[in-house]
Structures are given as structure tokens and as C-alpha cells.
Protein backbone atom coordinates (compact mmCIF):
# COMPACT_ATOMS: atom_id res chain seq x y z
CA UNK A 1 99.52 116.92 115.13
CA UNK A 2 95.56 116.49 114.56
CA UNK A 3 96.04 115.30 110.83
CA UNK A 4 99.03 112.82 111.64
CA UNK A 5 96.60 111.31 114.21
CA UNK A 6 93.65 111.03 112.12
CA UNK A 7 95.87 109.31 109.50
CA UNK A 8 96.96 106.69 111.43
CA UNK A 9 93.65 106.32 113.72
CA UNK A 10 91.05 107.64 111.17
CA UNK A 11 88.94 107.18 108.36
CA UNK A 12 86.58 109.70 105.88
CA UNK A 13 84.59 107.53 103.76
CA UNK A 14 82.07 108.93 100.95
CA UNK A 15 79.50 106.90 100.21
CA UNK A 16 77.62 107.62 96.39
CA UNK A 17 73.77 106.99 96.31
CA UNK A 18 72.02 107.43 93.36
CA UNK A 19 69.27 109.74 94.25
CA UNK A 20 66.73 111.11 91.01
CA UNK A 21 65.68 114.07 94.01
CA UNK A 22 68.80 116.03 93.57
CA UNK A 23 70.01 117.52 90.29
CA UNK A 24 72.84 115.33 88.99
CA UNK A 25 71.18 111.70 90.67
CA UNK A 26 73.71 111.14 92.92
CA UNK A 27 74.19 111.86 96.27
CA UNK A 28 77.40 112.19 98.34
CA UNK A 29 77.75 110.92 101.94
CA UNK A 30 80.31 111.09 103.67
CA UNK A 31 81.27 109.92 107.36
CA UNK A 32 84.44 110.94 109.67
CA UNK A 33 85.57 108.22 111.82
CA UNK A 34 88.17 107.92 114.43
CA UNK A 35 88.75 104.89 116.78
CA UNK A 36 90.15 104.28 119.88
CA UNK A 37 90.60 102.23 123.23
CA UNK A 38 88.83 102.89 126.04
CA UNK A 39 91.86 104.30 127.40
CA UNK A 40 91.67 107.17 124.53
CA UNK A 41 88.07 107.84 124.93
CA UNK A 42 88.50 111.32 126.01
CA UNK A 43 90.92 111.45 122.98
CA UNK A 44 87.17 110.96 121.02
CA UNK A 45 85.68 113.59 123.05
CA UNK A 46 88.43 115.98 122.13
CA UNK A 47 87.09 115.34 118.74
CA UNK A 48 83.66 115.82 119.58
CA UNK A 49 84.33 119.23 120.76
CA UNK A 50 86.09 119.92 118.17
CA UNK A 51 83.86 119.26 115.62
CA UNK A 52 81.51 121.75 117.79
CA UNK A 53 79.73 118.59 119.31
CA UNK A 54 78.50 117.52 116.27
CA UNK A 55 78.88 113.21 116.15
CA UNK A 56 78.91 110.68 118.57
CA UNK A 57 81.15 108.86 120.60
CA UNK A 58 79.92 104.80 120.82
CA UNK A 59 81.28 101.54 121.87
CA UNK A 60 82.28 99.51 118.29
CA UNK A 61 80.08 96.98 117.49
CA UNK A 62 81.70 93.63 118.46
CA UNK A 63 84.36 95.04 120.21
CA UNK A 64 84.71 95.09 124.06
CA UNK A 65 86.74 97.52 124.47
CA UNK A 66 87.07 100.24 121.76
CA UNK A 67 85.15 102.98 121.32
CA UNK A 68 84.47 105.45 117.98
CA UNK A 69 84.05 108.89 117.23
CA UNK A 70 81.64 109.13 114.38
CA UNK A 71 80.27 112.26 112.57
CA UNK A 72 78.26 112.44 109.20
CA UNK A 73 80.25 115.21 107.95
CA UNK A 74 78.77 118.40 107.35
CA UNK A 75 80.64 121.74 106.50
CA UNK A 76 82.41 122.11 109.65
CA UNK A 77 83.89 118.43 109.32
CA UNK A 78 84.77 119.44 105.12
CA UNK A 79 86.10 122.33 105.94
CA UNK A 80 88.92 121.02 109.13
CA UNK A 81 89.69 118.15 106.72
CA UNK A 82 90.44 119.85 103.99
């Protein structure tokens, strides 16, 4: 139910950065989003907890009335989506 809602309402992106700190000069970074109306805010809370409270839950820029759930994924975001 989770992963049919995240498809339609959701987005993972991975962002590359070069980076000459870390062994192969590039760095992955990668972000879980999942937007919503205000109506479904405590839908984005549900994902907060979750995700063990790790992200945020904000108002979209330039948007009245929507709201996101956004967490720089770390293992336990990896790990649920895949």
C-alpha cells in the first residue's frame, strides 16, 4: 500500500557531486520526497514516523497550500525503499 502511494505521490532523487575527499570522486545524494495537500499532512507525518522521525515536513515553496515530506536519505530510508 506504502510503495503504490509513494509511486504516485513520491519522488527519490540522487544527486552525483564530484567530490576528490572520498575515494572514487563522486559523491551520491540522495533525497526522499513525498507531497501532499494540506488535507494529507498527517499523511506526511505518518511518513515522518516512519522513517523514525528522521526529515521534515514543510510548506512547498510557492505553493499555498501543499505541504512536503522531505528526508536526505540515510540507511533507514535505503533500506524501506529498496
Amino acid at each position: 500500500m506504502v510503495s503504490g502511494f509513494i509511486e504516485g505521490e513520491g519522488s527519490l532523487v540522487i544527486s552525483v557531486i564530484k567530490n576528490n575527499k572520498v575515494s572514487n570522486g563522486i559523491l551520491l545524494n540522495p533525497e526522499f520526497n513525498v507531497v501532499q495537500h494540506e488535507n494529507g499532512i498527517n499523511i506526511l507525518h505518518s511518513f515522518k514516523v516512519l522513517f523514525d522521525n528522521y526529515g521534515n515536513v514543510l510548506k512547498k515553496s510557492g505553493s499555498e497550500k501543499v505541504y512536503v515530506f522531505s528526508s536526505k536519505c540515510k540507511k533507514i530510508c535505503i533500506a524501506f525503499l529498496f
